[in-house]
PDB file of N, CA and C in Angstrom:
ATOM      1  N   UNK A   1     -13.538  26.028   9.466  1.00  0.00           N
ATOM      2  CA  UNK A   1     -13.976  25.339   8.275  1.00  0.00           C
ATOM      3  C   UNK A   1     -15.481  25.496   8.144  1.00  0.00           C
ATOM      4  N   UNK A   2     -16.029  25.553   6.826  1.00  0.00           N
ATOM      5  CA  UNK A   2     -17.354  25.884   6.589  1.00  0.00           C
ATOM      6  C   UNK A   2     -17.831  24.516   5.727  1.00  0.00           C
ATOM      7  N   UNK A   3     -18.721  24.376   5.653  1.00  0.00           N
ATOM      8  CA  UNK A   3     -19.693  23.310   5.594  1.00  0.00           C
ATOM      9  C   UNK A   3     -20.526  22.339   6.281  1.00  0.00           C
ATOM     10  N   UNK A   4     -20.846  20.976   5.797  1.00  0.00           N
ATOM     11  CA  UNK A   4     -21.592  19.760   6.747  1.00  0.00           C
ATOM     12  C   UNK A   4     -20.627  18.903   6.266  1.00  0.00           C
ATOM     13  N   UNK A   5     -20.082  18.436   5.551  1.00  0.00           N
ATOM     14  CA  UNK A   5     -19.486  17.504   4.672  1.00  0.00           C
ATOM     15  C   UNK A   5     -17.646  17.845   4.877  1.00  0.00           C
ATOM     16  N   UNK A   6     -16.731  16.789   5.541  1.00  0.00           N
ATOM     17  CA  UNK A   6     -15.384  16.880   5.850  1.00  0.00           C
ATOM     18  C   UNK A   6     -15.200  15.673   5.360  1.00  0.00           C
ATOM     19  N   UNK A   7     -13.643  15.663   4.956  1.00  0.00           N
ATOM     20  CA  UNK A   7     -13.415  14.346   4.503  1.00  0.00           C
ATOM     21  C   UNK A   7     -11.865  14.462   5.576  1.00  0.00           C
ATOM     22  N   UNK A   8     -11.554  13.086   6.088  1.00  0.00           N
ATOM     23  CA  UNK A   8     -10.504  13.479   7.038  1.00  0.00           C
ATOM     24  C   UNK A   8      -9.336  11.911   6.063  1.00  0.00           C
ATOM     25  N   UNK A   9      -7.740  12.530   6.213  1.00  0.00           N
ATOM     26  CA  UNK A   9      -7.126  11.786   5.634  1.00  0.00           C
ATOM     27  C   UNK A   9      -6.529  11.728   6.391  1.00  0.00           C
ATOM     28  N   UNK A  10      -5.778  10.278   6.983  1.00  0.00           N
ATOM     29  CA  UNK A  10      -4.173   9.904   7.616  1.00  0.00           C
ATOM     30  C   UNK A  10      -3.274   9.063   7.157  1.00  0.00           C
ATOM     31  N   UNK A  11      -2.308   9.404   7.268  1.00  0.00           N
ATOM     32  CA  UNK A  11      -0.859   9.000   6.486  1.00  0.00           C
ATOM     33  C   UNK A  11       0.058   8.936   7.596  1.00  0.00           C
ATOM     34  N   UNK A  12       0.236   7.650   7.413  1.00  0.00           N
ATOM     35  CA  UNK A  12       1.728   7.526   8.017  1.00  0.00           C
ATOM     36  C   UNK A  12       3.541   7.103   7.856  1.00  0.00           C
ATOM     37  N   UNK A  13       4.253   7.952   7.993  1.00  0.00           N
ATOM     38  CA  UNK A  13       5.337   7.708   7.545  1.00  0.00           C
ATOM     39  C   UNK A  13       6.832   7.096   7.828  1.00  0.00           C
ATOM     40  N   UNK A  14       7.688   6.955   7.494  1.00  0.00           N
ATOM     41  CA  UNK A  14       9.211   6.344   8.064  1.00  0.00           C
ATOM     42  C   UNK A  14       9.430   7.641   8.595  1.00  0.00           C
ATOM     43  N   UNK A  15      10.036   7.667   9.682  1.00  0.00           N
ATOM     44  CA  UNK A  15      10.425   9.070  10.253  1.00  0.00           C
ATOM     45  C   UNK A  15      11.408   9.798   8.941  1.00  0.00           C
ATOM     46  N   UNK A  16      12.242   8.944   8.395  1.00  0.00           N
ATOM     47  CA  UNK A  16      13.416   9.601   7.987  1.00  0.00           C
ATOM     48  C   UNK A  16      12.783   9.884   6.743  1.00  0.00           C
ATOM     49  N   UNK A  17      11.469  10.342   6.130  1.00  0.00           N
ATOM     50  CA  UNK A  17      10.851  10.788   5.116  1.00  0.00           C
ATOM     51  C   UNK A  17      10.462  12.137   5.276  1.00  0.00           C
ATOM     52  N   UNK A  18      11.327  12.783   6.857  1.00  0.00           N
ATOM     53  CA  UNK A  18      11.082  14.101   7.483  1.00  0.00           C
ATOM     54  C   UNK A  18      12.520  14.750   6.539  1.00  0.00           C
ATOM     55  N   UNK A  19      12.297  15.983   6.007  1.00  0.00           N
ATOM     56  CA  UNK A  19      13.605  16.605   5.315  1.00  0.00           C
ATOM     57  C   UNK A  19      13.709  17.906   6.042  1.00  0.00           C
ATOM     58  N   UNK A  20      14.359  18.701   7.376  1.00  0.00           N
ATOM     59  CA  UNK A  20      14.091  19.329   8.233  1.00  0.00           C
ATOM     60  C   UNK A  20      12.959  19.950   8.136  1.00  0.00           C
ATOM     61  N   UNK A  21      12.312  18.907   9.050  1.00  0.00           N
ATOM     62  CA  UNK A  21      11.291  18.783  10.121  1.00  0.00           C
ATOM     63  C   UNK A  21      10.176  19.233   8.929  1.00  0.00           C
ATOM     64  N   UNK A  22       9.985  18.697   7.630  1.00  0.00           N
ATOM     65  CA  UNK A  22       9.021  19.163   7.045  1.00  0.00           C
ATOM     66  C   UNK A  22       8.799  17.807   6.109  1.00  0.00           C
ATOM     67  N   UNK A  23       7.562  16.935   5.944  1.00  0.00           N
ATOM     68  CA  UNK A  23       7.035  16.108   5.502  1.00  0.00           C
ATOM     69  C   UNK A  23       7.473  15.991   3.525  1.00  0.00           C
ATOM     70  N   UNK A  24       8.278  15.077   3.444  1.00  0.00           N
ATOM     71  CA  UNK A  24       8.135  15.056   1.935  1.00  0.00           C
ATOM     72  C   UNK A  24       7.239  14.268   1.361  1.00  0.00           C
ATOM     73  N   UNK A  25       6.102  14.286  -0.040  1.00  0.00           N
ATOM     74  CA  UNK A  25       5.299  13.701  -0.401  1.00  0.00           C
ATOM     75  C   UNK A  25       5.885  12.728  -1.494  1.00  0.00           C
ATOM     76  N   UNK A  26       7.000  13.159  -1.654  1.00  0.00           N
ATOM     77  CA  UNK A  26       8.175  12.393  -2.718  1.00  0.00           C
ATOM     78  C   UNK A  26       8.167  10.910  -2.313  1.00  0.00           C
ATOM     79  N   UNK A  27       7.851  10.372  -0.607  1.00  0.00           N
ATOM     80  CA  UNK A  27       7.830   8.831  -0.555  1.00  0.00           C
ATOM     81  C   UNK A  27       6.623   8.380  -0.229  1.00  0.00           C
ATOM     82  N   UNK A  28       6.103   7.326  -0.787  1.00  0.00           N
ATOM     83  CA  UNK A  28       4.846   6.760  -0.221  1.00  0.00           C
ATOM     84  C   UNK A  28       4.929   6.812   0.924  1.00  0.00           C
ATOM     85  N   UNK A  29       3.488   6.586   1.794  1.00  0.00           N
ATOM     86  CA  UNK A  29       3.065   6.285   2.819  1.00  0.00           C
ATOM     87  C   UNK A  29       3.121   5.162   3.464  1.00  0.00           C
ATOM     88  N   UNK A  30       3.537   4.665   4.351  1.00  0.00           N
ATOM     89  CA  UNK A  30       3.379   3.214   5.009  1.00  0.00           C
ATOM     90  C   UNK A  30       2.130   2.597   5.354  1.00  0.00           C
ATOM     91  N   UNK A  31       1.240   3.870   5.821  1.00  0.00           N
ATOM     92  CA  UNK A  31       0.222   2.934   5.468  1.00  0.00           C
ATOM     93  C   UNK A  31      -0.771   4.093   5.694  1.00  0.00           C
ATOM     94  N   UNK A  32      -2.245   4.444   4.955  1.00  0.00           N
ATOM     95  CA  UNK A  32      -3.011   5.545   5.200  1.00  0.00           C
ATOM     96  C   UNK A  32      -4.723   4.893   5.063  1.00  0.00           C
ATOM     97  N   UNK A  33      -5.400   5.933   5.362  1.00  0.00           N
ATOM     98  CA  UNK A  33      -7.080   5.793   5.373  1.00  0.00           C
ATOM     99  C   UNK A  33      -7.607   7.324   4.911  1.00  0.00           C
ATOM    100  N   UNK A  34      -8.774   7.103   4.965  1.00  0.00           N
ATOM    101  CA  UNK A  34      -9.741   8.228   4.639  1.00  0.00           C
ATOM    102  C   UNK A  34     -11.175   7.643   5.078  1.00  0.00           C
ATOM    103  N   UNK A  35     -11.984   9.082   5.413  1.00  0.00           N
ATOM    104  CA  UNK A  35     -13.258   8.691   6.385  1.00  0.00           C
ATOM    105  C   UNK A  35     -13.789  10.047   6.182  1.00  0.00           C
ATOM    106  N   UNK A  36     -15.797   9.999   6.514  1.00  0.00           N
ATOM    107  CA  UNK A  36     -16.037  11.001   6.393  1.00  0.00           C
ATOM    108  C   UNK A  36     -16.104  11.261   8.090  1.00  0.00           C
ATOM    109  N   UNK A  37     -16.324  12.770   8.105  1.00  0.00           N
ATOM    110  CA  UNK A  37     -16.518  12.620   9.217  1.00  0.00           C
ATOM    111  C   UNK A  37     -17.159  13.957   9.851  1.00  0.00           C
ATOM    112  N   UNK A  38     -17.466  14.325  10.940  1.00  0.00           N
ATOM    113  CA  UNK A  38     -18.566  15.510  10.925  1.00  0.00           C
ATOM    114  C   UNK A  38     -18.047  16.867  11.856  1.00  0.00           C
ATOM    115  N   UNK A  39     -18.787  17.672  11.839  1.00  0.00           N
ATOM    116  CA  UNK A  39     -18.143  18.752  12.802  1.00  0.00           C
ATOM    117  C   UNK A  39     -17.977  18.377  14.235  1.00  0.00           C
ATOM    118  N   UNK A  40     -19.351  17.709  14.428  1.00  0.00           N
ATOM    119  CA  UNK A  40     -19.150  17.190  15.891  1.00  0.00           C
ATOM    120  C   UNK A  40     -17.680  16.154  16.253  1.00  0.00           C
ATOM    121  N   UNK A  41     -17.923  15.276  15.801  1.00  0.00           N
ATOM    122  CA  UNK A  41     -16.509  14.157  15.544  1.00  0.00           C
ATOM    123  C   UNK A  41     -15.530  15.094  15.445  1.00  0.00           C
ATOM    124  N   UNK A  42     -14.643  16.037  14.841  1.00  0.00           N
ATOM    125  CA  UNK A  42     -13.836  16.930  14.995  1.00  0.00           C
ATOM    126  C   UNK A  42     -13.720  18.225  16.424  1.00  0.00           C
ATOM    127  N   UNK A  43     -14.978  18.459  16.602  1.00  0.00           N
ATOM    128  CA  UNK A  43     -15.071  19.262  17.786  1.00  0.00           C
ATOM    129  C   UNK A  43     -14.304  18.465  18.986  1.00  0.00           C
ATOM    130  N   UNK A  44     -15.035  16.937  19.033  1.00  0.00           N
ATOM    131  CA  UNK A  44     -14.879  16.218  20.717  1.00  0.00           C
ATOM    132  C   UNK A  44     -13.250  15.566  20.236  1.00  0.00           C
ATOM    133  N   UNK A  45     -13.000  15.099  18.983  1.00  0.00           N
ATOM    134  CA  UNK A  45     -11.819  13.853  18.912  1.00  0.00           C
ATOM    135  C   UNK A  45     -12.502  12.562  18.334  1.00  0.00           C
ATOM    136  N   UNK A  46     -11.149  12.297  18.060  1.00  0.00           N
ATOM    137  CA  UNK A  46     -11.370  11.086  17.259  1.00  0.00           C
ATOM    138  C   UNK A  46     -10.875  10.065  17.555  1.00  0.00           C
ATOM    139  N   UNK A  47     -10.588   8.690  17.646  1.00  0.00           N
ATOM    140  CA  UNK A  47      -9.867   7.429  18.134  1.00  0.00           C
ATOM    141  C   UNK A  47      -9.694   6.730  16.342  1.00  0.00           C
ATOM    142  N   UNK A  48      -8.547   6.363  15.931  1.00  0.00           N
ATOM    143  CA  UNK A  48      -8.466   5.904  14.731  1.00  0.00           C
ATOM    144  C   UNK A  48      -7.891   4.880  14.853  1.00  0.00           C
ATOM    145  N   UNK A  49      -7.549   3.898  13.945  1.00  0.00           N
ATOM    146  CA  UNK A  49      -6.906   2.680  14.032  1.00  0.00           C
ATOM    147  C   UNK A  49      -6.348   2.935  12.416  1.00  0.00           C
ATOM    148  N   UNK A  50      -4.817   3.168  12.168  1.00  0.00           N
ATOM    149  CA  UNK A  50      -4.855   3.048  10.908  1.00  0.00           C
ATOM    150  C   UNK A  50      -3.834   1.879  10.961  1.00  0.00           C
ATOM    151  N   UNK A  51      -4.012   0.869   9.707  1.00  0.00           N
ATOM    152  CA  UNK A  51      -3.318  -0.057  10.074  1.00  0.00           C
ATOM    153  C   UNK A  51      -2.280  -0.228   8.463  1.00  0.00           C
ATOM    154  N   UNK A  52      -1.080  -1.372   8.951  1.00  0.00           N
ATOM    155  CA  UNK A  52      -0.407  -1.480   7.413  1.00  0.00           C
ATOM    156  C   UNK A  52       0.132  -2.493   7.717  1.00  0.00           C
ATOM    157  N   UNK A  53       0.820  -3.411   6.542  1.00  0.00           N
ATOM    158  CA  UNK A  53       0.661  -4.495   6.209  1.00  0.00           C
ATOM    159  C   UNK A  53       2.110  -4.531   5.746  1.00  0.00           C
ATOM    160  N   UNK A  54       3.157  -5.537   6.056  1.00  0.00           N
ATOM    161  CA  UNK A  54       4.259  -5.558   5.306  1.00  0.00           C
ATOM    162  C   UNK A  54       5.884  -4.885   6.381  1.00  0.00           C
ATOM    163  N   UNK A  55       6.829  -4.845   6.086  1.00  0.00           N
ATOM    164  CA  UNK A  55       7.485  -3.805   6.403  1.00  0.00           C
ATOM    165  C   UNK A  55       7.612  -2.785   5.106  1.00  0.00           C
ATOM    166  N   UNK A  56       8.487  -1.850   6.137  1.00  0.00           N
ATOM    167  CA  UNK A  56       8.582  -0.396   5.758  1.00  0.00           C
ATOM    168  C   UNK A  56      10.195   0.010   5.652  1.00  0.00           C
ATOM    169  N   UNK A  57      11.146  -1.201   6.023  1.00  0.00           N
ATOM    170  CA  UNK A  57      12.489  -0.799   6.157  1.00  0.00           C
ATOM    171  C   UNK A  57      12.991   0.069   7.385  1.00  0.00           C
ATOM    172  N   UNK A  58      11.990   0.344   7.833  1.00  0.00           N
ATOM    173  CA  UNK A  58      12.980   1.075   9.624  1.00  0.00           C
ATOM    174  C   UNK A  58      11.946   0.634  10.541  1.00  0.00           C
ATOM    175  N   UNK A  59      12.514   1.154  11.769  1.00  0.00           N
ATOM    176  CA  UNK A  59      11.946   0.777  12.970  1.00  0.00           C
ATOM    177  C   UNK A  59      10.373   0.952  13.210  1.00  0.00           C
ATOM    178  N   UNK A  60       9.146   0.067  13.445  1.00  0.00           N
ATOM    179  CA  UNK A  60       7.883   0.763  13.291  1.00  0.00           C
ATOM    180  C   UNK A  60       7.683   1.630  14.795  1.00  0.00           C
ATOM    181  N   UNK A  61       8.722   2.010  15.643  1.00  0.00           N
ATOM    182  CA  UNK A  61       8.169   2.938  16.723  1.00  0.00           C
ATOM    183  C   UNK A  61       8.847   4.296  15.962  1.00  0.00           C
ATOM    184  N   UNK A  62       9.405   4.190  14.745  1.00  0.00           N
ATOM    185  CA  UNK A  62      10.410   5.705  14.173  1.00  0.00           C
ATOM    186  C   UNK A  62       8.801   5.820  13.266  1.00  0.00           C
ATOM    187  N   UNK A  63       7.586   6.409  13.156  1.00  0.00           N
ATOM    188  CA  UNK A  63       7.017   6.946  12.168  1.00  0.00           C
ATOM    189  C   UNK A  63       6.632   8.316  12.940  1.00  0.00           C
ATOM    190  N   UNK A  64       5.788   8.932  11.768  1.00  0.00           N
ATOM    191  CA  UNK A  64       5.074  10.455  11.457  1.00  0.00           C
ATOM    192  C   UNK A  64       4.210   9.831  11.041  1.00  0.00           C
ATOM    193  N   UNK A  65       3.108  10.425  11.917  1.00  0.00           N
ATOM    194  CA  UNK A  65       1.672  10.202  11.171  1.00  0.00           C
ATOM    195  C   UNK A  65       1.349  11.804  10.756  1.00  0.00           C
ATOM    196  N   UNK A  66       0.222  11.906   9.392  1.00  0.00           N
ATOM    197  CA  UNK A  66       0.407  13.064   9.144  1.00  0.00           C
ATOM    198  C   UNK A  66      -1.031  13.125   8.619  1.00  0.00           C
ATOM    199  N   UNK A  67      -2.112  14.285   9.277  1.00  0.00           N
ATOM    200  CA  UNK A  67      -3.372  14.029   9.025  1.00  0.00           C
ATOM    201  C   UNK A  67      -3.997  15.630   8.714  1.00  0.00           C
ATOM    202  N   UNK A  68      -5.097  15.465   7.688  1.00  0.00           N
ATOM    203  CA  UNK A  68      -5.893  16.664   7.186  1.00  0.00           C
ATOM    204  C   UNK A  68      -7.243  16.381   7.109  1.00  0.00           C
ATOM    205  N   UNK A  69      -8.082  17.537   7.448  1.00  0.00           N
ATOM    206  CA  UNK A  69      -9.377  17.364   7.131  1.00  0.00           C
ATOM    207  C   UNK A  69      -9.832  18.705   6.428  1.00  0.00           C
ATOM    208  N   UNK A  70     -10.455  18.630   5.626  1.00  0.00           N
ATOM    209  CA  UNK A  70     -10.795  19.470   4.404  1.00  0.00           C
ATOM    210  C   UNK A  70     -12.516  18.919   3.684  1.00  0.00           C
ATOM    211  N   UNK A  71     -12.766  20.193   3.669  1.00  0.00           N
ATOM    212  CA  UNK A  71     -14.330  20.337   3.268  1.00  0.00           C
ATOM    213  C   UNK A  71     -14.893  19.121   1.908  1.00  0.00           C
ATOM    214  N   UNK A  72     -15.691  18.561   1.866  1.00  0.00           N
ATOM    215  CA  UNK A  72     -15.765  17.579   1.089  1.00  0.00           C
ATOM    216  C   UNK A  72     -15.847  16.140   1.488  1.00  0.00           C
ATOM    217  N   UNK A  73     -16.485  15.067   0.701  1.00  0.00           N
ATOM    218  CA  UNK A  73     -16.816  13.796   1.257  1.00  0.00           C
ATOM    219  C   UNK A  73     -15.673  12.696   0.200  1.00  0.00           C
ATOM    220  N   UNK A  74     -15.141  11.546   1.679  1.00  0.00           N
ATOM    221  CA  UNK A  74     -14.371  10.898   1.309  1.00  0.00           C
ATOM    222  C   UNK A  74     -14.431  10.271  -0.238  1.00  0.00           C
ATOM    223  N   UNK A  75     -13.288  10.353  -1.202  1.00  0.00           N
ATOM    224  CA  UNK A  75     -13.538   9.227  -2.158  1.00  0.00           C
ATOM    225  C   UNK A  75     -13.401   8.052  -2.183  1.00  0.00           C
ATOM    226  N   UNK A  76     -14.065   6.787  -1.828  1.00  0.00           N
ATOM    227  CA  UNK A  76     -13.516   5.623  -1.316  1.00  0.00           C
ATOM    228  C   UNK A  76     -12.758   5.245  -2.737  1.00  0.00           C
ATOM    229  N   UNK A  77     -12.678   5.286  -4.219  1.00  0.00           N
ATOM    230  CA  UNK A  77     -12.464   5.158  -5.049  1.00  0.00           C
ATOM    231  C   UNK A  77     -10.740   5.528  -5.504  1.00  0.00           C
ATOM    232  N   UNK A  78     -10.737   7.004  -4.454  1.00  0.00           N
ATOM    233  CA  UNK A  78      -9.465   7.186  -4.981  1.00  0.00           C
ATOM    234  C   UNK A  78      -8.980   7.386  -3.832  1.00  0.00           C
ATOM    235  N   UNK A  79      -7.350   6.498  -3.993  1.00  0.00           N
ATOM    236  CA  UNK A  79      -6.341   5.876  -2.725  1.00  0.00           C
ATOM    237  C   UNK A  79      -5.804   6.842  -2.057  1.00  0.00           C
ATOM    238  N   UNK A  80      -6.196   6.585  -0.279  1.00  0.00           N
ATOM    239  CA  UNK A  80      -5.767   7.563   0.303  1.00  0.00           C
ATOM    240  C   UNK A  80      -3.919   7.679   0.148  1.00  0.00           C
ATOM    241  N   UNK A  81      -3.583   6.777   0.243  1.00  0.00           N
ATOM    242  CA  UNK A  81      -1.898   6.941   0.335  1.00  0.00           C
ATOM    243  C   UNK A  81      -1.609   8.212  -1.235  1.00  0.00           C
ATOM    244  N   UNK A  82      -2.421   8.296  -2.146  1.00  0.00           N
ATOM    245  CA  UNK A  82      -2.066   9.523  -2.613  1.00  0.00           C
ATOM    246  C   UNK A  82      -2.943  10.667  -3.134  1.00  0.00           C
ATOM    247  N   UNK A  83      -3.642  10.830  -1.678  1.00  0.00           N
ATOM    248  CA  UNK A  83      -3.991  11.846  -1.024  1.00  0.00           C
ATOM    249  C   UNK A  83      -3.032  13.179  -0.532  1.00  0.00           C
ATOM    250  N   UNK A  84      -3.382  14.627  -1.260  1.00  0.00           N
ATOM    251  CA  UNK A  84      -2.277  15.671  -0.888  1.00  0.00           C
ATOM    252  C   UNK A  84      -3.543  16.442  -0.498  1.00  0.00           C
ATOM    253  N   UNK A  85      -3.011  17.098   0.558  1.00  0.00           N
ATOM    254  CA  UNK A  85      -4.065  18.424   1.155  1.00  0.00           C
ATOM    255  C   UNK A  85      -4.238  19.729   0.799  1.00  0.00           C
ATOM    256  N   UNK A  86      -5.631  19.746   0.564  1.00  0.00           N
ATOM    257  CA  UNK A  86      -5.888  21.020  -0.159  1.00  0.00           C
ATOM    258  C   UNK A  86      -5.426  22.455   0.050  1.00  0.00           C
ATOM    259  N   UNK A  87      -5.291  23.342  -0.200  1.00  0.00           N
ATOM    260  CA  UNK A  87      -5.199  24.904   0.313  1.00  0.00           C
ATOM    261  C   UNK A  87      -5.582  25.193   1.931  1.00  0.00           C
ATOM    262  N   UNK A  88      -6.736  25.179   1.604  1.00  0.00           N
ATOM    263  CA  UNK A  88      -7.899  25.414   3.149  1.00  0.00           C
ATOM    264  C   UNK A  88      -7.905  24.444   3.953  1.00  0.00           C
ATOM    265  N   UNK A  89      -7.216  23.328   3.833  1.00  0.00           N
ATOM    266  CA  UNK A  89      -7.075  22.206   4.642  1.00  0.00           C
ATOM    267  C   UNK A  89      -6.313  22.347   5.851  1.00  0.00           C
ATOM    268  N   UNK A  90      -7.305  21.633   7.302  1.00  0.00           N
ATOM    269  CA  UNK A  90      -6.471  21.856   8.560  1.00  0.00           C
ATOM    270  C   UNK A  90      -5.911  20.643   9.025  1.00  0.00           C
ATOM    271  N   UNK A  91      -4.311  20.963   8.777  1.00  0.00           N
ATOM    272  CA  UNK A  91      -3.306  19.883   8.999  1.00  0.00           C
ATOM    273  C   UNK A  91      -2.637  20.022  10.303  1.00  0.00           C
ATOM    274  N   UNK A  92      -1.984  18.541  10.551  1.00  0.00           N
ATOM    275  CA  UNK A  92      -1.716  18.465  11.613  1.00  0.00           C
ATOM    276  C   UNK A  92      -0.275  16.964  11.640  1.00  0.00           C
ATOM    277  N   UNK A  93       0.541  16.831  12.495  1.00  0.00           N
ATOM    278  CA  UNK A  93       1.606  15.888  12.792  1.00  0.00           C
ATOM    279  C   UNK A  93       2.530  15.372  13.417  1.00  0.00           C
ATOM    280  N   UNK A  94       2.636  14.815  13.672  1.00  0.00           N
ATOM    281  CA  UNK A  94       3.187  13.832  15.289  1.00  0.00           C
ATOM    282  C   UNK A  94       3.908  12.555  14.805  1.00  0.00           C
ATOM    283  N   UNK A  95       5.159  12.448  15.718  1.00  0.00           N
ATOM    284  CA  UNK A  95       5.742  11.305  16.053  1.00  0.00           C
ATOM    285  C   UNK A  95       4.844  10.635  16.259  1.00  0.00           C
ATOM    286  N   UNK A  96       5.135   9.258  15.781  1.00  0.00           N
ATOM    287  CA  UNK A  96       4.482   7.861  17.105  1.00  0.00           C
ATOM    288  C   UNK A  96       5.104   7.833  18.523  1.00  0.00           C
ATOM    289  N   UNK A  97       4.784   7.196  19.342  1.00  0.00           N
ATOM    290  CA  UNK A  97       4.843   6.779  20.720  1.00  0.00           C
ATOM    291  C   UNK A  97       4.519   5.149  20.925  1.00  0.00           C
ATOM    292  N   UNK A  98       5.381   4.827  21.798  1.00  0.00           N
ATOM    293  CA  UNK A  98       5.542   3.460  22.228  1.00  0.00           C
ATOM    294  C   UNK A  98       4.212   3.979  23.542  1.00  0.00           C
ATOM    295  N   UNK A  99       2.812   3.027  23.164  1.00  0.00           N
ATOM    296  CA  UNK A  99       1.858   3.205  24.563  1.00  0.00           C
ATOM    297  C   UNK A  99       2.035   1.463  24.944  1.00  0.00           C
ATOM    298  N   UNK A 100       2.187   1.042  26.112  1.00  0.00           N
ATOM    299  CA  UNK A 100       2.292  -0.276  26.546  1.00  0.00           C
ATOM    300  C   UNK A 100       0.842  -1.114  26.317  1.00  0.00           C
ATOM    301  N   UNK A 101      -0.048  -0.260  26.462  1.00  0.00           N
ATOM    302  CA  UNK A 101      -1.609  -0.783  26.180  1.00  0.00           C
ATOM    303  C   UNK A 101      -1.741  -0.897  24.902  1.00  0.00           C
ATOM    304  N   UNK A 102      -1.769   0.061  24.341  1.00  0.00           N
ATOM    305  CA  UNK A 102      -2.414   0.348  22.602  1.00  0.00           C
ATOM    306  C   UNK A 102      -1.235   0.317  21.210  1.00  0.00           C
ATOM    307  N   UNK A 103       0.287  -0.151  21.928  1.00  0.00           N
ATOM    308  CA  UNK A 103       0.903  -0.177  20.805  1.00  0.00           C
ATOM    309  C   UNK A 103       1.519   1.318  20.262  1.00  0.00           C
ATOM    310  N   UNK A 104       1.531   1.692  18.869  1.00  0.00           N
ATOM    311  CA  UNK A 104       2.240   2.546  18.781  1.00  0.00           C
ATOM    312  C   UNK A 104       1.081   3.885  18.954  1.00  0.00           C
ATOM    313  N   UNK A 105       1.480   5.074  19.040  1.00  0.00           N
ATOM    314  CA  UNK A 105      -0.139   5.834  19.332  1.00  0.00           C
ATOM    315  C   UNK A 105       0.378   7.114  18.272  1.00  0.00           C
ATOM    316  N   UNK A 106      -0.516   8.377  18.165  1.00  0.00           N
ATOM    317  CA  UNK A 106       0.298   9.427  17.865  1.00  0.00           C
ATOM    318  C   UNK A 106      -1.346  10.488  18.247  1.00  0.00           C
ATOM    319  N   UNK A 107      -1.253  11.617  18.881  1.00  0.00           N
ATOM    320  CA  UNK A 107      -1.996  12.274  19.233  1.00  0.00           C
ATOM    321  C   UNK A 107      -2.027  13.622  18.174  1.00  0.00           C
ATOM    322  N   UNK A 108      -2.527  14.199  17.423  1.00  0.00           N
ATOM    323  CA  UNK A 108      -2.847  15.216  16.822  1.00  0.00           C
ATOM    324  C   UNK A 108      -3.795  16.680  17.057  1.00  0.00           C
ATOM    325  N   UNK A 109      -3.577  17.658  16.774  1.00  0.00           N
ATOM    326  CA  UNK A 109      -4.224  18.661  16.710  1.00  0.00           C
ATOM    327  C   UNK A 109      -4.537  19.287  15.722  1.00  0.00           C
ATOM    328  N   UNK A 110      -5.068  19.383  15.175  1.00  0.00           N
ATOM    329  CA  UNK A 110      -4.973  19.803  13.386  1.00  0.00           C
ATOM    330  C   UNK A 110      -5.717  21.404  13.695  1.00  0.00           C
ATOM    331  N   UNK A 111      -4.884  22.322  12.859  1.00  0.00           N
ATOM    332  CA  UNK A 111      -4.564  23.533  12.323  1.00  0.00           C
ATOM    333  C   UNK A 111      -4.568  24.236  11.398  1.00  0.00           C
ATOM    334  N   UNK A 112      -4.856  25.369  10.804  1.00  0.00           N
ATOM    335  CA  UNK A 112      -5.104  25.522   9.374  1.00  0.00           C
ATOM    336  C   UNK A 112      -3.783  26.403   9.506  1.00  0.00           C
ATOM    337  N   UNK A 113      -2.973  25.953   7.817  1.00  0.00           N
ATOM    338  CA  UNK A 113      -1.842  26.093   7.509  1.00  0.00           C
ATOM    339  C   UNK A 113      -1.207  27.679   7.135  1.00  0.00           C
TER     340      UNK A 113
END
């Protein structure tokens, strides 16, 4: 990725919003964020907390979290939950995990598509 300026998005989903093994944008998100964030911060990792409010109708250890970062600075204005990733955008996605310390977790590697 080229620039100074990344905008990073995460979304998380009901597992069963997987249609083999490929993310549909057809259902909202359970719960998402957006942040700017820098080359360095992407080089070392990131620690996120995304949080949501409510139920979701299935189990909260069954989600997909599903995350992109793409050239450009966050819009706090416009809602990450419908947030879609650009062309050049390096995406990435993971089950959750039951961690006994931290609750549900999901570890990522993001990739250009």
């Amino acid at each position: 990725m080229q620039g100074d300026a990344f905008r990073l998005v995460v979304q998380s989903y009901a597992a069963n919003s997987l249609s083999s093994s490929r993310l549909s944008f057809d259902t909202a998100p359970v719960a998402s964020m957006q942040r700017a964030v820098s080359l360095e911060e992407l080089r070392l990792g990131l620690d996120l907390d995304v949080m949501h409010v409510g139920s979701h109708g299935s189990d909260p250890s069954d989600l997909v979290v599903f995350a992109w970062v793409e050239a450009g600075h966050p819009d706090l204005e416009y809602d990450a939950a419908l947030a879609r990733p650009s062309s050049g955008a390096l995406r990435g996605s993971a089950l959750s995990q039951r961690d006994l310390i931290r609750g549900l977790t999901a570890e990522l590697s993001l990739t250009a598509a």
